[in-house]
PDBML (XML) file of the C-alpha atoms, coordinates in Angstrom:
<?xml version="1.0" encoding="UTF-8" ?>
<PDBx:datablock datablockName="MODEL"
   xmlns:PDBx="http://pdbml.pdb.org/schema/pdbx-v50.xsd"
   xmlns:xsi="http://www.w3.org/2001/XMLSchema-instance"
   xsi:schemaLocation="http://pdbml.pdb.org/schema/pdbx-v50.xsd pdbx-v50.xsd">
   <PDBx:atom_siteCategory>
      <PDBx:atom_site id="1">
         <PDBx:B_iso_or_equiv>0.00</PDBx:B_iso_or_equiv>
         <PDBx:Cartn_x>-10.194</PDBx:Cartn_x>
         <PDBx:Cartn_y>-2.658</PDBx:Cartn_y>
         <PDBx:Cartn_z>28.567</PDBx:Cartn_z>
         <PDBx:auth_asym_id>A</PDBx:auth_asym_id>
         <PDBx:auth_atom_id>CA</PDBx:auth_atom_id>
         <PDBx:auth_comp_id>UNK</PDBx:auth_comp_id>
         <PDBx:auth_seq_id>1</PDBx:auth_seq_id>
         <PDBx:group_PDB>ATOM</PDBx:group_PDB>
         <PDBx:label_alt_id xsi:nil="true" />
         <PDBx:label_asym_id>A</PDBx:label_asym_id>
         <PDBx:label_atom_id>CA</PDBx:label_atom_id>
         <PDBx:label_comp_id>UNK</PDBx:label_comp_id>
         <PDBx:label_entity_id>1</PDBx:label_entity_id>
         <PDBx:label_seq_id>1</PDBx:label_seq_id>
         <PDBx:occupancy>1.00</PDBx:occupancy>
         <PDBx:pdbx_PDB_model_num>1</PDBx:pdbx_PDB_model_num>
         <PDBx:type_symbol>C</PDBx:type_symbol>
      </PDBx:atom_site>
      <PDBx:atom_site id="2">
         <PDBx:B_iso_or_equiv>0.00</PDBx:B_iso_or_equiv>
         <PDBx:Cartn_x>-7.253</PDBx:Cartn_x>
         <PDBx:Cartn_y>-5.255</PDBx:Cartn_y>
         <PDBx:Cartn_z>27.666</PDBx:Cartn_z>
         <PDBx:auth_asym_id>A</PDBx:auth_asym_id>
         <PDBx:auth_atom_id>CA</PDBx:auth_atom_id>
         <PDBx:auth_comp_id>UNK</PDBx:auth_comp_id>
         <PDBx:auth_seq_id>2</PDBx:auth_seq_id>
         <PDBx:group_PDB>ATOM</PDBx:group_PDB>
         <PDBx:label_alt_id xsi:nil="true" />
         <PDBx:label_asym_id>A</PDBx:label_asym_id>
         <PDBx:label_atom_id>CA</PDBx:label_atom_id>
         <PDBx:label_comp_id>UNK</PDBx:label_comp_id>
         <PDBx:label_entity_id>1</PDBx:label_entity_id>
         <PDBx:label_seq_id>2</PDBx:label_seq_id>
         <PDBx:occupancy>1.00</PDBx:occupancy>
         <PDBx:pdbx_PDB_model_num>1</PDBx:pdbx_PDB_model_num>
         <PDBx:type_symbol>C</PDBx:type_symbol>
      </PDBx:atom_site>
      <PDBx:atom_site id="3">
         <PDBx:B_iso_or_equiv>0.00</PDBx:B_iso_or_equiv>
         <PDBx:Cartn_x>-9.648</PDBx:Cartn_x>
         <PDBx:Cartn_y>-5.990</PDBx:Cartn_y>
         <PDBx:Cartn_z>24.562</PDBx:Cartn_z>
         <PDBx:auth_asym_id>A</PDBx:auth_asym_id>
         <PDBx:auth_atom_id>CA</PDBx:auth_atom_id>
         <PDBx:auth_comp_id>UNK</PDBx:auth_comp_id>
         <PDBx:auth_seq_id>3</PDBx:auth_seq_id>
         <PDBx:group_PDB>ATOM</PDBx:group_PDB>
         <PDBx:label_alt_id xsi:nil="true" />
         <PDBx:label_asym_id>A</PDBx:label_asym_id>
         <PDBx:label_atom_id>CA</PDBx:label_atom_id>
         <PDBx:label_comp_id>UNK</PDBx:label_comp_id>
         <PDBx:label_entity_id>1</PDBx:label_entity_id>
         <PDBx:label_seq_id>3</PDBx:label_seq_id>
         <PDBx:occupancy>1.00</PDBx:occupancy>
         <PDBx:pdbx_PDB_model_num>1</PDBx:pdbx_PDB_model_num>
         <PDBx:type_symbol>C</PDBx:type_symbol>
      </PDBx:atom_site>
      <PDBx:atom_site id="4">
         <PDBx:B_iso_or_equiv>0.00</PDBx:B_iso_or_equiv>
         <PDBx:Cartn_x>-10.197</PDBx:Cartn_x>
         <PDBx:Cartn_y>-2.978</PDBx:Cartn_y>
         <PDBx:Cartn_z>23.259</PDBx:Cartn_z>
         <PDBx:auth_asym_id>A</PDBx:auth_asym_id>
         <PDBx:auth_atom_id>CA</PDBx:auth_atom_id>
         <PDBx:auth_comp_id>UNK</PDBx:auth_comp_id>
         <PDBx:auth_seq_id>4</PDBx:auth_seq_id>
         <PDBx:group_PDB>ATOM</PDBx:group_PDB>
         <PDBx:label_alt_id xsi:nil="true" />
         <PDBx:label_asym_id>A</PDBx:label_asym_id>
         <PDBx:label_atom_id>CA</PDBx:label_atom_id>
         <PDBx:label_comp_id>UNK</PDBx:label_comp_id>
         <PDBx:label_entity_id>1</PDBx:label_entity_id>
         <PDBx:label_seq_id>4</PDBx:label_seq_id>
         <PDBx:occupancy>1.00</PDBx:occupancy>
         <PDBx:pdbx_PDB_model_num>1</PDBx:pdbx_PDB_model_num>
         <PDBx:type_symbol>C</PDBx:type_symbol>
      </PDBx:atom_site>
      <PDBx:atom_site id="5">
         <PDBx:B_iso_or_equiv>0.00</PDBx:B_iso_or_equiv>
         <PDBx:Cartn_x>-6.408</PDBx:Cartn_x>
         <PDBx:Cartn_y>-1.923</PDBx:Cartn_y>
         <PDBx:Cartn_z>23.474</PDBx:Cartn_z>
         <PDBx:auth_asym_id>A</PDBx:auth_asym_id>
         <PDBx:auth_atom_id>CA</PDBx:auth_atom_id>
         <PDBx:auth_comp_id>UNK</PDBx:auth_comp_id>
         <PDBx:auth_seq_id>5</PDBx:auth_seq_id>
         <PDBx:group_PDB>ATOM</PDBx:group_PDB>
         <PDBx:label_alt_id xsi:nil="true" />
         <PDBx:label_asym_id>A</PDBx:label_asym_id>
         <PDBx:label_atom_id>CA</PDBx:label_atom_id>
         <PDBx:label_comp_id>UNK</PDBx:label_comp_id>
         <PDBx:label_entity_id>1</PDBx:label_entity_id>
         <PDBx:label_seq_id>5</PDBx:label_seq_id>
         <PDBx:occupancy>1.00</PDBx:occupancy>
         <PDBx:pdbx_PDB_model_num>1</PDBx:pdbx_PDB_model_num>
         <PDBx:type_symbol>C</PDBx:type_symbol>
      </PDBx:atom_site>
      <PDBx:atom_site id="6">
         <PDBx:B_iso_or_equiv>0.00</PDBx:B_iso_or_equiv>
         <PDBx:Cartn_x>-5.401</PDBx:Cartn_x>
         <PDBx:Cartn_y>-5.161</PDBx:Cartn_y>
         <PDBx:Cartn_z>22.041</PDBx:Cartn_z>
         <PDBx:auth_asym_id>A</PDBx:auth_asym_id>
         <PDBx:auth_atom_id>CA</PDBx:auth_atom_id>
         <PDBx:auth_comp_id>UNK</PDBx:auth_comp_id>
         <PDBx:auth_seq_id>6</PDBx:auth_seq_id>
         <PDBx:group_PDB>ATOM</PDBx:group_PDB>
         <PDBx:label_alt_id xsi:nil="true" />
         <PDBx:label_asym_id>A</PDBx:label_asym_id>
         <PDBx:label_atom_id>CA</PDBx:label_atom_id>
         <PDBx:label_comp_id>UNK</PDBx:label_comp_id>
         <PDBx:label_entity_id>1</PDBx:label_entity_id>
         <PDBx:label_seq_id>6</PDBx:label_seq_id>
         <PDBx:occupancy>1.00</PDBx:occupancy>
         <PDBx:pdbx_PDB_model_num>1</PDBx:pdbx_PDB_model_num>
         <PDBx:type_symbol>C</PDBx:type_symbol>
      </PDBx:atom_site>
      <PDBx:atom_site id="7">
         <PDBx:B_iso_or_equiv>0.00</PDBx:B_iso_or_equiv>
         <PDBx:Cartn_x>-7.880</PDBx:Cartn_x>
         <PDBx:Cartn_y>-4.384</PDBx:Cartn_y>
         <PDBx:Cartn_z>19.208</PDBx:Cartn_z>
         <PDBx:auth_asym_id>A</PDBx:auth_asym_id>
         <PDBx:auth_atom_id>CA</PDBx:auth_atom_id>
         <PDBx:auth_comp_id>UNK</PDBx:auth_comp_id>
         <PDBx:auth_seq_id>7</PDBx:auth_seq_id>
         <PDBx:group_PDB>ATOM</PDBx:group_PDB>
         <PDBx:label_alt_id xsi:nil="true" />
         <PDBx:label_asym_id>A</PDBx:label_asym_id>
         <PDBx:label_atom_id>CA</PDBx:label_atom_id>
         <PDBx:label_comp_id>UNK</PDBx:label_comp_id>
         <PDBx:label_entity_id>1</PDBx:label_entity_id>
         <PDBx:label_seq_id>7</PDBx:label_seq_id>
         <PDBx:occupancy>1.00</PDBx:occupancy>
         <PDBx:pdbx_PDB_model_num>1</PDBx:pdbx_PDB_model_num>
         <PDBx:type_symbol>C</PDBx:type_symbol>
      </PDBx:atom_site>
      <PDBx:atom_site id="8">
         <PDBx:B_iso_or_equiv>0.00</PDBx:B_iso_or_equiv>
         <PDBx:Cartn_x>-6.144</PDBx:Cartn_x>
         <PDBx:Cartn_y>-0.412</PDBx:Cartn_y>
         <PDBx:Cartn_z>18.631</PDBx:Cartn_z>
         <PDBx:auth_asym_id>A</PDBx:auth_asym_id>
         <PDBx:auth_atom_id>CA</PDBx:auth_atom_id>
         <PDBx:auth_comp_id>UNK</PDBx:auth_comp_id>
         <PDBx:auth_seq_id>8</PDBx:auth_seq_id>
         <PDBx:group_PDB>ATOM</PDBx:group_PDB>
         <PDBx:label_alt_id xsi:nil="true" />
         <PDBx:label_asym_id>A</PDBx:label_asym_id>
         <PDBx:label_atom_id>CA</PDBx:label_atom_id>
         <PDBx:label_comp_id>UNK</PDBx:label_comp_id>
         <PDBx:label_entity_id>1</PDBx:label_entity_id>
         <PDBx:label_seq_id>8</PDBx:label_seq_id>
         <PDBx:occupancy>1.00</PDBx:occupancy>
         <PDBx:pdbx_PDB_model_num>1</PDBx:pdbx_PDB_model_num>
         <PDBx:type_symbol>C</PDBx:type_symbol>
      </PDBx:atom_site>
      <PDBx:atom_site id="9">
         <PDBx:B_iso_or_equiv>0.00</PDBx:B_iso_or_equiv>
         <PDBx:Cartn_x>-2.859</PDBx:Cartn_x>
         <PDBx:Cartn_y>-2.318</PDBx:Cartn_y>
         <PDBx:Cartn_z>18.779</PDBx:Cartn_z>
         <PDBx:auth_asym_id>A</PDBx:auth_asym_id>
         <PDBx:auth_atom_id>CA</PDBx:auth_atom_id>
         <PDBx:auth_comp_id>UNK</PDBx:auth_comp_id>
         <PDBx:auth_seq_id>9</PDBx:auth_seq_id>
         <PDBx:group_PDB>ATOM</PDBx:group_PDB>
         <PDBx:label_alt_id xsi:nil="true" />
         <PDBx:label_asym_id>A</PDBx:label_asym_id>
         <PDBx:label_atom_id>CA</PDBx:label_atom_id>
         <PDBx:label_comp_id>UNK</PDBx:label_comp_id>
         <PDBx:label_entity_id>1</PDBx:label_entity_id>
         <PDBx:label_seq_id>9</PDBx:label_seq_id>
         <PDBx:occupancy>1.00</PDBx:occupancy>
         <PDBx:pdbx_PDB_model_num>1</PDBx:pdbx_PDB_model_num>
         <PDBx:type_symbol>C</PDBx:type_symbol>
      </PDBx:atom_site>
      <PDBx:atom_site id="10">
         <PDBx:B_iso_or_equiv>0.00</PDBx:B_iso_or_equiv>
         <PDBx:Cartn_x>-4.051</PDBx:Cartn_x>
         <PDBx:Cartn_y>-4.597</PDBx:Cartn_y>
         <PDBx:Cartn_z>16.190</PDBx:Cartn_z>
         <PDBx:auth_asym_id>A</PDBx:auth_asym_id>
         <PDBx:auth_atom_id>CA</PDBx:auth_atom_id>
         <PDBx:auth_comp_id>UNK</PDBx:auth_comp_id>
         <PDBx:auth_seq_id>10</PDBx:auth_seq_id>
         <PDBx:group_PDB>ATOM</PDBx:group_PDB>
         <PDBx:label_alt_id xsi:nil="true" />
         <PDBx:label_asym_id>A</PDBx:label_asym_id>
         <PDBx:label_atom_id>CA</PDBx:label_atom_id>
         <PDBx:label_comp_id>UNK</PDBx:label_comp_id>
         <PDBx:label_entity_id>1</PDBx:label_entity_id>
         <PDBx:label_seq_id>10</PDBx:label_seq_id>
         <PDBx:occupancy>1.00</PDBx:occupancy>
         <PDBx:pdbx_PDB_model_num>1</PDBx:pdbx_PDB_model_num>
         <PDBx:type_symbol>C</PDBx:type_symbol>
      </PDBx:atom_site>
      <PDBx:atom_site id="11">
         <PDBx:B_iso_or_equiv>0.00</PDBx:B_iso_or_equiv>
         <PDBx:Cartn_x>-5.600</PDBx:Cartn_x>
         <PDBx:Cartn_y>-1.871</PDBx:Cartn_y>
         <PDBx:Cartn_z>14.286</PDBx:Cartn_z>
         <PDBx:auth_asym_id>A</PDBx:auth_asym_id>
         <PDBx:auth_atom_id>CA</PDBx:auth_atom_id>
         <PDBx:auth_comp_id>UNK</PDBx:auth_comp_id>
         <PDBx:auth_seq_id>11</PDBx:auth_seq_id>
         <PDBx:group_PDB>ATOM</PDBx:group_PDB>
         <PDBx:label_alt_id xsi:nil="true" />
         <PDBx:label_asym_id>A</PDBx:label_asym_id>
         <PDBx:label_atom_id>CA</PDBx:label_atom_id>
         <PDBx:label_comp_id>UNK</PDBx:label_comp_id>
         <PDBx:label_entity_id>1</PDBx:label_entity_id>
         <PDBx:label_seq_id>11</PDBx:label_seq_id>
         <PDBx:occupancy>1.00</PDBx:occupancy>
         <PDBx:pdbx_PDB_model_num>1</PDBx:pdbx_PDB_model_num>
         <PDBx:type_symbol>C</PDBx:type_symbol>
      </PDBx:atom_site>
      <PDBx:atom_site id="12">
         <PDBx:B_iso_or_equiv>0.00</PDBx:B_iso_or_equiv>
         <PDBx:Cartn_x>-2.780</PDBx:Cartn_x>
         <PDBx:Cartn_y>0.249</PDBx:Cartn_y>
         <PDBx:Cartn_z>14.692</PDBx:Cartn_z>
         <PDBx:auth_asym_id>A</PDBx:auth_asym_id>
         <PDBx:auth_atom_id>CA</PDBx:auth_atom_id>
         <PDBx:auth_comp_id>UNK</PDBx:auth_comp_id>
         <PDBx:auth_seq_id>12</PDBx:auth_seq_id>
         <PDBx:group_PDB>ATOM</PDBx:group_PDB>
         <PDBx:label_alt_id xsi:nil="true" />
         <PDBx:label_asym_id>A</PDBx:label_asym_id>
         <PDBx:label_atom_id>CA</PDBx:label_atom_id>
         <PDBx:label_comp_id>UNK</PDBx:label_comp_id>
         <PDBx:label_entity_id>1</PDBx:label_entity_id>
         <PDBx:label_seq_id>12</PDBx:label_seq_id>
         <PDBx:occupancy>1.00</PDBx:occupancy>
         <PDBx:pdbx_PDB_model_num>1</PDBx:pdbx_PDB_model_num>
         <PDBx:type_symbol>C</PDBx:type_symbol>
      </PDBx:atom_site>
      <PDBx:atom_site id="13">
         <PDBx:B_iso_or_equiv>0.00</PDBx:B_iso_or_equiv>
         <PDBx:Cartn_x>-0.475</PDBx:Cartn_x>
         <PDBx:Cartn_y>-2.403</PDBx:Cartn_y>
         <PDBx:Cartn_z>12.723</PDBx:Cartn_z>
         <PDBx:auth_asym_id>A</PDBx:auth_asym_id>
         <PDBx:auth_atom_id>CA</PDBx:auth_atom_id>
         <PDBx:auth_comp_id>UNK</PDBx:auth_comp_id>
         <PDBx:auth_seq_id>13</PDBx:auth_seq_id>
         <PDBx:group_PDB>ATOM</PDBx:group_PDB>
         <PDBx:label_alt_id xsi:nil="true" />
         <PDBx:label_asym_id>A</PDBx:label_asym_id>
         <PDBx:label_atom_id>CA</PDBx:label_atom_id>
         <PDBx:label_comp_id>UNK</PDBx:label_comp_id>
         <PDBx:label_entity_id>1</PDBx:label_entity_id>
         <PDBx:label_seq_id>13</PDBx:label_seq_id>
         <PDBx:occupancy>1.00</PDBx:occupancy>
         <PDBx:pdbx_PDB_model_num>1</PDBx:pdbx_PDB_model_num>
         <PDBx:type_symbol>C</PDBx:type_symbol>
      </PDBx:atom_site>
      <PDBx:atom_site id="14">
         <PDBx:B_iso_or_equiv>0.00</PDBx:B_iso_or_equiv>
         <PDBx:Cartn_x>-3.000</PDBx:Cartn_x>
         <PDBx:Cartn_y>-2.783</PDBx:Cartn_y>
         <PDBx:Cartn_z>9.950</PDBx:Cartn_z>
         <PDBx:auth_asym_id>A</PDBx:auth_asym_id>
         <PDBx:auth_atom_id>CA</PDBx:auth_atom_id>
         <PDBx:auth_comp_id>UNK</PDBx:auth_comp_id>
         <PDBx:auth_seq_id>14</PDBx:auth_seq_id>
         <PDBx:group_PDB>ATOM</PDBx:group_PDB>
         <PDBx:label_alt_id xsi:nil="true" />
         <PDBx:label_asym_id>A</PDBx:label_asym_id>
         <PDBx:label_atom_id>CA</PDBx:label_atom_id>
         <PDBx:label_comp_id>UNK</PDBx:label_comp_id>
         <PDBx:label_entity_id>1</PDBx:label_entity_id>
         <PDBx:label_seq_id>14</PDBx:label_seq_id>
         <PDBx:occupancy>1.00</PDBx:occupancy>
         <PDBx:pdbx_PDB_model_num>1</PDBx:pdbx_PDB_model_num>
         <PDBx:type_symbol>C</PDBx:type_symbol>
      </PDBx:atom_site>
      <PDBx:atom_site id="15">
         <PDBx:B_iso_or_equiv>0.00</PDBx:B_iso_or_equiv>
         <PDBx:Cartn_x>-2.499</PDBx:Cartn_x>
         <PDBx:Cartn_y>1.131</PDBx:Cartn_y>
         <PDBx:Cartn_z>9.781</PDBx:Cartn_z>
         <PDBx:auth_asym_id>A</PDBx:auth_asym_id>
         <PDBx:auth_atom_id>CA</PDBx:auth_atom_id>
         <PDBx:auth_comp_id>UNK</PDBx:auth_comp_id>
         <PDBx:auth_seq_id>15</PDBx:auth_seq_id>
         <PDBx:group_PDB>ATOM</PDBx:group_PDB>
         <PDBx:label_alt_id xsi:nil="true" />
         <PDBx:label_asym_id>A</PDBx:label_asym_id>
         <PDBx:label_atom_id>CA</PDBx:label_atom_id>
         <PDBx:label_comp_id>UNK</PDBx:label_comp_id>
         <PDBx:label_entity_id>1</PDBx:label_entity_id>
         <PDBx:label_seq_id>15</PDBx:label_seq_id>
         <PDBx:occupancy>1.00</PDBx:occupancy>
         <PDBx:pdbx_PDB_model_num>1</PDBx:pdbx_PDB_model_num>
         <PDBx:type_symbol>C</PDBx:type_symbol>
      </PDBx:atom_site>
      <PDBx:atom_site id="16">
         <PDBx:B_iso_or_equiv>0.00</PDBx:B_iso_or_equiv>
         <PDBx:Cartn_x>1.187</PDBx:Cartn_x>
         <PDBx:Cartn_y>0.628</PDBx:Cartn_y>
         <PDBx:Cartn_z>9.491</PDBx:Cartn_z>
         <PDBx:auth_asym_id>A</PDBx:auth_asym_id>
         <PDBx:auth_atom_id>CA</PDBx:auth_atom_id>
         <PDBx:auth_comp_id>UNK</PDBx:auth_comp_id>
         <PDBx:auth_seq_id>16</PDBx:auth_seq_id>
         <PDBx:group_PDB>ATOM</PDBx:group_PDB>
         <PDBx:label_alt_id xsi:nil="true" />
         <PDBx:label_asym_id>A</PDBx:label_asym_id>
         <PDBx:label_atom_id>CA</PDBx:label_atom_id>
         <PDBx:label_comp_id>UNK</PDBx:label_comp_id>
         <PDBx:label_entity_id>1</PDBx:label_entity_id>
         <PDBx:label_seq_id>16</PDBx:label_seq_id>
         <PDBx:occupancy>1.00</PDBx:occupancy>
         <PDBx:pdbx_PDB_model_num>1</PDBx:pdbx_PDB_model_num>
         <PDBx:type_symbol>C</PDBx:type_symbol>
      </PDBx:atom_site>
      <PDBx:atom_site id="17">
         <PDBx:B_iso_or_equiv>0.00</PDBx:B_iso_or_equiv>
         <PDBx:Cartn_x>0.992</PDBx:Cartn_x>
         <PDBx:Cartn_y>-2.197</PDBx:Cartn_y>
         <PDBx:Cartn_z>7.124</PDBx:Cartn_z>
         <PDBx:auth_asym_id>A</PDBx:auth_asym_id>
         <PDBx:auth_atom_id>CA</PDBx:auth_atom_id>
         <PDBx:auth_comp_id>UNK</PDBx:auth_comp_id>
         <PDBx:auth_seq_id>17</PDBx:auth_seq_id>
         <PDBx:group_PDB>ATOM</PDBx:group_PDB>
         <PDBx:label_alt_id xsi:nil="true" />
         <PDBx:label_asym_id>A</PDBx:label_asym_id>
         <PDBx:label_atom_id>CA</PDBx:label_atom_id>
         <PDBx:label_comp_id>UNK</PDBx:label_comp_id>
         <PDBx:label_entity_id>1</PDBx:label_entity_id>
         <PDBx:label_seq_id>17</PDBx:label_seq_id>
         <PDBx:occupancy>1.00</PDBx:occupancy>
         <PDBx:pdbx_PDB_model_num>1</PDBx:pdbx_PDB_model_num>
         <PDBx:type_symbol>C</PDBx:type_symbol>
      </PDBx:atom_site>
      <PDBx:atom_site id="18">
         <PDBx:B_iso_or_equiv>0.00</PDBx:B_iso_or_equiv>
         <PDBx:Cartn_x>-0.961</PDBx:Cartn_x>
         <PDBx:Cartn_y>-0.152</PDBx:Cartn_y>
         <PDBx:Cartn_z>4.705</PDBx:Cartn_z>
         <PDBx:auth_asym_id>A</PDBx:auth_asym_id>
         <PDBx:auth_atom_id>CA</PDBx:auth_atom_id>
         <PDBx:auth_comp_id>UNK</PDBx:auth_comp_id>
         <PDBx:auth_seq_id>18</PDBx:auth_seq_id>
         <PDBx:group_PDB>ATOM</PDBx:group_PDB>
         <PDBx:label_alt_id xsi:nil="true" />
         <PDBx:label_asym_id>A</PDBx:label_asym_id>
         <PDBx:label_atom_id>CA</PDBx:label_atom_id>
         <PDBx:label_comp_id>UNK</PDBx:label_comp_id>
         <PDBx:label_entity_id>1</PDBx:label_entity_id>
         <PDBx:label_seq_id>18</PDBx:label_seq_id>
         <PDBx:occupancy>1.00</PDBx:occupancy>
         <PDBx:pdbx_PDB_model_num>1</PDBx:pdbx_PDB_model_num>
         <PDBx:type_symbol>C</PDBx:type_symbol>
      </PDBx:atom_site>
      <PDBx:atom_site id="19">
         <PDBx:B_iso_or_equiv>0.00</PDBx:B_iso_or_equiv>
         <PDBx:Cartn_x>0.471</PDBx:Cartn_x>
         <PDBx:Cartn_y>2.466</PDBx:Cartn_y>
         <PDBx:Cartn_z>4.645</PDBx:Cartn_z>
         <PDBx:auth_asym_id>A</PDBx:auth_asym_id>
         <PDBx:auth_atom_id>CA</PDBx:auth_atom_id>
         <PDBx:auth_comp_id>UNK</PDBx:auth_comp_id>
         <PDBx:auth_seq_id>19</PDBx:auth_seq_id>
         <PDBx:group_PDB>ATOM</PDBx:group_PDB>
         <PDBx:label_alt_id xsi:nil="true" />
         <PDBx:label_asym_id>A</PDBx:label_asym_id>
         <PDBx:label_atom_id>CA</PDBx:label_atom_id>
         <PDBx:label_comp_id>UNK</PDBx:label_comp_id>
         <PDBx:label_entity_id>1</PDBx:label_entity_id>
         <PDBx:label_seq_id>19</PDBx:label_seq_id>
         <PDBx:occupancy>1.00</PDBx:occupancy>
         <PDBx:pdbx_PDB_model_num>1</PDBx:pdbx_PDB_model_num>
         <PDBx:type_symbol>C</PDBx:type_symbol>
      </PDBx:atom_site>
      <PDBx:atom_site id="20">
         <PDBx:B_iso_or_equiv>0.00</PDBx:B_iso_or_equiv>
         <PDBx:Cartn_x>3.965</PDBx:Cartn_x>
         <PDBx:Cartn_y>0.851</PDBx:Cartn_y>
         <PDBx:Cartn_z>3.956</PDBx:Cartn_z>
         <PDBx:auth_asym_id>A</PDBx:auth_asym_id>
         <PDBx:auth_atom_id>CA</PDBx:auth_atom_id>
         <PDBx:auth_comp_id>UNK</PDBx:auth_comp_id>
         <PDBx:auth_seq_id>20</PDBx:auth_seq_id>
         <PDBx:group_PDB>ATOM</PDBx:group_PDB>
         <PDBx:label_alt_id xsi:nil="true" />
         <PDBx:label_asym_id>A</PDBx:label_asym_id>
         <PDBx:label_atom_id>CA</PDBx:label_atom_id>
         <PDBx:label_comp_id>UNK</PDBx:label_comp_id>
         <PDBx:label_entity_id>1</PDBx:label_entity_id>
         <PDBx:label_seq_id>20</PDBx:label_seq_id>
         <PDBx:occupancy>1.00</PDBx:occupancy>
         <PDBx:pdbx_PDB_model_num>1</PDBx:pdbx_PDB_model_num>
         <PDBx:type_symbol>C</PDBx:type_symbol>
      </PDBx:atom_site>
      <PDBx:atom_site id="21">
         <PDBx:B_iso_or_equiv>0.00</PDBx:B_iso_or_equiv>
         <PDBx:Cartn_x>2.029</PDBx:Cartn_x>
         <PDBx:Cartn_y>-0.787</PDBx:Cartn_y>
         <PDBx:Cartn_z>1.020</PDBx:Cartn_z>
         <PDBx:auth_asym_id>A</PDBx:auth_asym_id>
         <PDBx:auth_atom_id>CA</PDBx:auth_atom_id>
         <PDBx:auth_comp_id>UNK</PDBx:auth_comp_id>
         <PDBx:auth_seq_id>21</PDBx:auth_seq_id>
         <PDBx:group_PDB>ATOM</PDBx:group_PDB>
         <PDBx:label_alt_id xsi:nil="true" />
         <PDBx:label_asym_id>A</PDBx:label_asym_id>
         <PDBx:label_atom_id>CA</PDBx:label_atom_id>
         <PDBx:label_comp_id>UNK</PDBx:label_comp_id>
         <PDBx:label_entity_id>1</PDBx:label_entity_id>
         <PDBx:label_seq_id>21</PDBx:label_seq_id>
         <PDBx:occupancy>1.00</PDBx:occupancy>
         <PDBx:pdbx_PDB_model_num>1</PDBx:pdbx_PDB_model_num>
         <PDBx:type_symbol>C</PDBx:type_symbol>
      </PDBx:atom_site>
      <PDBx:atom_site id="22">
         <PDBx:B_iso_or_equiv>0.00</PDBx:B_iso_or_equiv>
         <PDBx:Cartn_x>0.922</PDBx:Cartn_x>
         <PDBx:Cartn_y>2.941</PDBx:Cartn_y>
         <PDBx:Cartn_z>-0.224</PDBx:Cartn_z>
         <PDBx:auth_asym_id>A</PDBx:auth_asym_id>
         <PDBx:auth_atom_id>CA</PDBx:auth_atom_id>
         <PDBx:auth_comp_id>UNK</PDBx:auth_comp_id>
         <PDBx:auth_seq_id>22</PDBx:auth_seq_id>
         <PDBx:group_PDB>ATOM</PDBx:group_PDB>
         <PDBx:label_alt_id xsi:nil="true" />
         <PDBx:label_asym_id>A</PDBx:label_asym_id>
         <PDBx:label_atom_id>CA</PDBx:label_atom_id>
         <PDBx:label_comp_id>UNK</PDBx:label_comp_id>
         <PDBx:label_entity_id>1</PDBx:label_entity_id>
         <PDBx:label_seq_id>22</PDBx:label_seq_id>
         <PDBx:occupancy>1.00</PDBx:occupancy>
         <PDBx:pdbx_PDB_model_num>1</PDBx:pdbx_PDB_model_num>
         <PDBx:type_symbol>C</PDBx:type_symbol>
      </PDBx:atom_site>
      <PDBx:atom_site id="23">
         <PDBx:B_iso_or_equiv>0.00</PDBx:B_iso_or_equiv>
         <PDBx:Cartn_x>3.559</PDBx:Cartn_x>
         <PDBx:Cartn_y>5.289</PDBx:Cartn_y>
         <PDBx:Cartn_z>0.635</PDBx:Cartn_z>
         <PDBx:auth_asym_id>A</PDBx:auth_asym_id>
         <PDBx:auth_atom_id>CA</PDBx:auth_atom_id>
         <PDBx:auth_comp_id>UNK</PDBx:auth_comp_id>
         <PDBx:auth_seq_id>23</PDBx:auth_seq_id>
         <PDBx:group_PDB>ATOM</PDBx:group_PDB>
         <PDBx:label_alt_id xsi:nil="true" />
         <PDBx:label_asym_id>A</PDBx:label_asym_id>
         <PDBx:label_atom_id>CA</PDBx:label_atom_id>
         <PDBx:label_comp_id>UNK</PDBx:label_comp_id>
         <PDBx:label_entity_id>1</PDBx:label_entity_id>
         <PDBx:label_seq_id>23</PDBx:label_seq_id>
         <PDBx:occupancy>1.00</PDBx:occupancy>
         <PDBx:pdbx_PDB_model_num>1</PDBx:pdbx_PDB_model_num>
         <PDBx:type_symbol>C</PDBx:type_symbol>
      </PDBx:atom_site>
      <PDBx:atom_site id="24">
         <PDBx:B_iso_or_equiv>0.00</PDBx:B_iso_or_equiv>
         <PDBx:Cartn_x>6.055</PDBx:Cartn_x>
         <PDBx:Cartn_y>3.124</PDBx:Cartn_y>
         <PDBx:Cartn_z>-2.095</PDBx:Cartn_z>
         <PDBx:auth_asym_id>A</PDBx:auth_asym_id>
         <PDBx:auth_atom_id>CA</PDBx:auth_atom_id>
         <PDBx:auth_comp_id>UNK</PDBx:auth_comp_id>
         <PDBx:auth_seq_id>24</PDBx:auth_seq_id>
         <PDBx:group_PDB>ATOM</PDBx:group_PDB>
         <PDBx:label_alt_id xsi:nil="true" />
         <PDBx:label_asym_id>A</PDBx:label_asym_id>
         <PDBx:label_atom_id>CA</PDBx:label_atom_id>
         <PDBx:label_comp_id>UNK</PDBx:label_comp_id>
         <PDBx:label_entity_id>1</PDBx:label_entity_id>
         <PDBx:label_seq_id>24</PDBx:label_seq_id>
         <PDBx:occupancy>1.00</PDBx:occupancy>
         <PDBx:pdbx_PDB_model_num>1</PDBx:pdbx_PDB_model_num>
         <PDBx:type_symbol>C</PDBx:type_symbol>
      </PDBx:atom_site>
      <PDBx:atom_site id="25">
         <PDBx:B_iso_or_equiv>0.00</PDBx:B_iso_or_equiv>
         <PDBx:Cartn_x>3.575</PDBx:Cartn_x>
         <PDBx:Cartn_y>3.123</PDBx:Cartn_y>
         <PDBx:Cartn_z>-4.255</PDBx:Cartn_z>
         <PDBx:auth_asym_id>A</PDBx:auth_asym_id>
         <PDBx:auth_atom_id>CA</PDBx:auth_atom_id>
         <PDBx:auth_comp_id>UNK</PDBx:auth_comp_id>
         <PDBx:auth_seq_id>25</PDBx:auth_seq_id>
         <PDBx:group_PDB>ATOM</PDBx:group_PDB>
         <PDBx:label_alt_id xsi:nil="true" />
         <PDBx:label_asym_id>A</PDBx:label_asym_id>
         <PDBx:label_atom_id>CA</PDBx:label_atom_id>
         <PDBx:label_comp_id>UNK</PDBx:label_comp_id>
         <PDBx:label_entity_id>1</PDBx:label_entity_id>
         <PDBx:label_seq_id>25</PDBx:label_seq_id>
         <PDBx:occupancy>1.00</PDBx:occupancy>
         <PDBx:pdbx_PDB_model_num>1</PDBx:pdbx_PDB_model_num>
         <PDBx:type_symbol>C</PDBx:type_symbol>
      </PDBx:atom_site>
   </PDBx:atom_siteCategory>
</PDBx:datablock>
């Protein structure tokens, strides 16, 4: 369970990171 939340946190951030690199764009 604390690895597969860790890994939606984690994916969660990539989702943010993207998206800051898109929404400028």
């Amino acid at each position: 369970v604390v690895a597969l939340l860790s890994a939606r946190a984690l994916l969660e951030a990539g989702v943010s990171l993207a998206q800051a690199r898109l929404t400028p764009k």
